[in-house]
Protein backbone atom coordinates (compact mmCIF):
# COMPACT_ATOMS: atom_id res chain seq x y z
CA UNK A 1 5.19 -55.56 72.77
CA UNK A 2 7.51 -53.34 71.21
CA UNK A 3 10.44 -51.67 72.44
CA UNK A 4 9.39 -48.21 73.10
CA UNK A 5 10.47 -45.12 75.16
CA UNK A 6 9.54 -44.55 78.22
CA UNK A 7 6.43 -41.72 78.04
CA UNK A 8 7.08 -39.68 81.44
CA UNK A 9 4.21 -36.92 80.50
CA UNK A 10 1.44 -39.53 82.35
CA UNK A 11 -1.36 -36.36 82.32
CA UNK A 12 -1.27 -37.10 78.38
CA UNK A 13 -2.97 -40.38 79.78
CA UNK A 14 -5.68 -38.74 81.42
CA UNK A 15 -9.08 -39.96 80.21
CA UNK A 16 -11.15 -37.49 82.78
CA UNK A 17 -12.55 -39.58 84.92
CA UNK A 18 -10.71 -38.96 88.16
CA UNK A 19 -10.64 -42.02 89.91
CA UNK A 20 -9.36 -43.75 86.28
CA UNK A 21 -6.62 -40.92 85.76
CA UNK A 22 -5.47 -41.46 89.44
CA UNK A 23 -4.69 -45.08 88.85
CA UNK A 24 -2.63 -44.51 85.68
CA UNK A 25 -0.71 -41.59 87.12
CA UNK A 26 -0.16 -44.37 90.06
CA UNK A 27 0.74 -46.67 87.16
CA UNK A 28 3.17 -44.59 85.53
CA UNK A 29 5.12 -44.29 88.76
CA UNK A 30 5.30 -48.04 89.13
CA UNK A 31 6.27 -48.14 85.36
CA UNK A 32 9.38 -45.43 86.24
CA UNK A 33 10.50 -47.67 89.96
CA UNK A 34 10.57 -50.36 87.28
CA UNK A 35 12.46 -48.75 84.64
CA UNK A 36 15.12 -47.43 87.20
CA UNK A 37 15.08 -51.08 88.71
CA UNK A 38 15.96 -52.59 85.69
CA UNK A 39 18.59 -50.23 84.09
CA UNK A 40 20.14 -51.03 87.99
CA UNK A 41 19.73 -54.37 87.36
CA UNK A 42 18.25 -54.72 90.53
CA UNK A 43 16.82 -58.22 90.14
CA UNK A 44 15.06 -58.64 93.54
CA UNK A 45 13.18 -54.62 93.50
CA UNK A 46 12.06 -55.37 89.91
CA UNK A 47 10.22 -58.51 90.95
CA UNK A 48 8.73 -56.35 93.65
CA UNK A 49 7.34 -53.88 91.63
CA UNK A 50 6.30 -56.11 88.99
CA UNK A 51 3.97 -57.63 91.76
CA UNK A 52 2.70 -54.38 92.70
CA UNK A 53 2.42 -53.38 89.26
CA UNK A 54 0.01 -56.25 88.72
CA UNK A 55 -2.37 -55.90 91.59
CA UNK A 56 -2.53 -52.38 90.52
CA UNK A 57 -3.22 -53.30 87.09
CA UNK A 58 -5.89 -55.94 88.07
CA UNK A 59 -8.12 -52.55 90.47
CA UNK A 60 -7.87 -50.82 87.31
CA UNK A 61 -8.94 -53.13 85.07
CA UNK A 62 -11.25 -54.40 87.40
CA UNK A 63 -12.92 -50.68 87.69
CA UNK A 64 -13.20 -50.10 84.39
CA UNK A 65 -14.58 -53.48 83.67
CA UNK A 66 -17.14 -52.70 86.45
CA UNK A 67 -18.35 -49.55 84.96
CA UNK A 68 -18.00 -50.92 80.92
CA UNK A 69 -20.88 -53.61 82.53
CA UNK A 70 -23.10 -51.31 84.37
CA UNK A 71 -23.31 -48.88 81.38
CA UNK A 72 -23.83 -51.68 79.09
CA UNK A 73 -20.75 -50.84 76.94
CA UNK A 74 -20.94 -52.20 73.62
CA UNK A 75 -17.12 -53.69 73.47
CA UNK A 76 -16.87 -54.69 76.76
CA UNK A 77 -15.50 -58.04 75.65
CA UNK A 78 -12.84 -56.91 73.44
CA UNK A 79 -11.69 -54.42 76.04
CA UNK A 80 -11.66 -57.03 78.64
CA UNK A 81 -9.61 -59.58 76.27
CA UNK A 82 -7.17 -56.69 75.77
CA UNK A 83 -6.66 -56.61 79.40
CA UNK A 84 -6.24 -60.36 80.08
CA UNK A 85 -3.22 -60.26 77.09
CA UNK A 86 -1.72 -57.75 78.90
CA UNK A 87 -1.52 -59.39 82.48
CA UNK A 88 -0.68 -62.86 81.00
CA UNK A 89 2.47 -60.75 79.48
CA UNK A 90 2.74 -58.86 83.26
CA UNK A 91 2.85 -62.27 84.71
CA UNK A 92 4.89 -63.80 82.09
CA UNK A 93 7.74 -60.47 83.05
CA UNK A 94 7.39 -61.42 86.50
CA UNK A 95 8.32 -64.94 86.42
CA UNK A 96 10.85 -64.50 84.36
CA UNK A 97 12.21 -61.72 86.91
CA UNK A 98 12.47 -64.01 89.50
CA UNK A 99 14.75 -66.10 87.19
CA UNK A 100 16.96 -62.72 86.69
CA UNK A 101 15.95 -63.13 82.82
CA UNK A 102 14.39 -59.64 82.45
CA UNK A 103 15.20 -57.26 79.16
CA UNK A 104 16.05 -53.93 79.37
CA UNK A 105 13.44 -51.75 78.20
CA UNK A 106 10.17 -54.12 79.23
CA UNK A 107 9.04 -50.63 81.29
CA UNK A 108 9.17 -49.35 77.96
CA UNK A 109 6.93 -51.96 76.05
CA UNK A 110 4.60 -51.47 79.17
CA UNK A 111 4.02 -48.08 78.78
CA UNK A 112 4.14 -48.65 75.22
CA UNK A 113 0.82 -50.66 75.49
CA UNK A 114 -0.75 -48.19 78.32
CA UNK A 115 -0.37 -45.83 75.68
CA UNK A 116 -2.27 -47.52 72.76
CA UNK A 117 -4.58 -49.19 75.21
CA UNK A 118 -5.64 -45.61 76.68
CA UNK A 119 -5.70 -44.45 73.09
CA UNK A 120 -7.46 -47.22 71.00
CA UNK A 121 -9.44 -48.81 74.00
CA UNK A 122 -10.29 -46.29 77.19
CA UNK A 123 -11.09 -43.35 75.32
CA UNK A 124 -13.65 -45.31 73.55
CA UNK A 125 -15.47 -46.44 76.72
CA UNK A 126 -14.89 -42.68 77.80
CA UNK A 127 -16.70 -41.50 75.30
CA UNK A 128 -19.57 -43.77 75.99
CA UNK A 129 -19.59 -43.28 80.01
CA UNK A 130 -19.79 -39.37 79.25
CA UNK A 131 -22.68 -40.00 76.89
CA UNK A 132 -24.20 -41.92 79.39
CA UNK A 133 -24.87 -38.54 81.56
CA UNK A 134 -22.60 -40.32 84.05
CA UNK A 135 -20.75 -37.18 86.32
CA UNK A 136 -17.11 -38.45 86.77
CA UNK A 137 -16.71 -35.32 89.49
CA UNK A 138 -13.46 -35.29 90.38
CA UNK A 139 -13.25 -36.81 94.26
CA UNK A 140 -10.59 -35.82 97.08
CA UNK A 141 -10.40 -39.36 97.61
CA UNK A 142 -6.63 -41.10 96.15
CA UNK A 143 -7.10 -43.67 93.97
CA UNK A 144 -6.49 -47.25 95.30
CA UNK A 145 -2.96 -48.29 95.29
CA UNK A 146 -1.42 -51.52 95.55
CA UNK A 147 1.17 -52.94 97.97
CA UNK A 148 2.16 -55.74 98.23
CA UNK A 149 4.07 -58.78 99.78
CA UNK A 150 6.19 -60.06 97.23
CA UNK A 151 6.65 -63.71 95.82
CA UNK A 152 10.28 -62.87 94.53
């Protein structure tokens, strides 16, 4: 992951499925606690929220996994290898956290890969949910979020 800047217009993530947008835009505000966290150097609150952050990327992932299945998706397994990289390198910030050995700018490289995963990865299965005849209707309902109790 590269060093990147933080991307605080999270709408240009939207994919238009509502319950997928609502979990990035939920994303991007656990990417921003973070980034605040850690310019702080607030060792203990950027444990925290890389927990969260995790459990909020595994209902994601675990959504869009669900729905790259049912619609028979043709890269499903490439998509879901993309994800498992990305929370072994979560996991891998988080236990370093806990050792007070976190970089500056790992929020960045985050969003940096949200980013090109949204563009090179999502919008692909996007397309092919939409083609499906599949109604993403926008719900009332909030996404899920995560909370959590923290291991730090």
């Amino acid at each position: 992951m590269s060093g990147r800047p933080v991307f605080k217009e999270g709408r240009k993530l939207d994919v238009g499925i509502a319950e997928i947008d609502g979990q990035f835009r939920e994303i991007q505000s656990q990417l921003e606690r973070l980034r605040h966290a850690s310019i702080k150097q607030y060792s203990y609150a950027t444990c925290a929220i890389l927990g969260d952050l995790s459990i909020q990327m595994r209902i994601t992932f675990a959504v869009q996994e669900s729905l790259m299945r049912l619609l028979s998706f043709p890269d499903t397994e490439a998509h879901i290898s993309e994800h498992r990289q990305f929370l072994d390198q979560l996991e891998t910030f988080r236990k370093r956290s806990q050792n007070f050995d976190l970089a500056d700018g790992v929020s960045g490289d985050m969003q940096g890969w949200l980013i090109d995963h949204v563009q090179n990865f999502d919008r692909k299965f996007v397309e092919h949910f939409l083609g499906r005849s599949v109604n993403p209707a926008p719900s009332n309902d909030r996404p899920l979020s995560a909370k959590s109790e923290s291991a730090c």
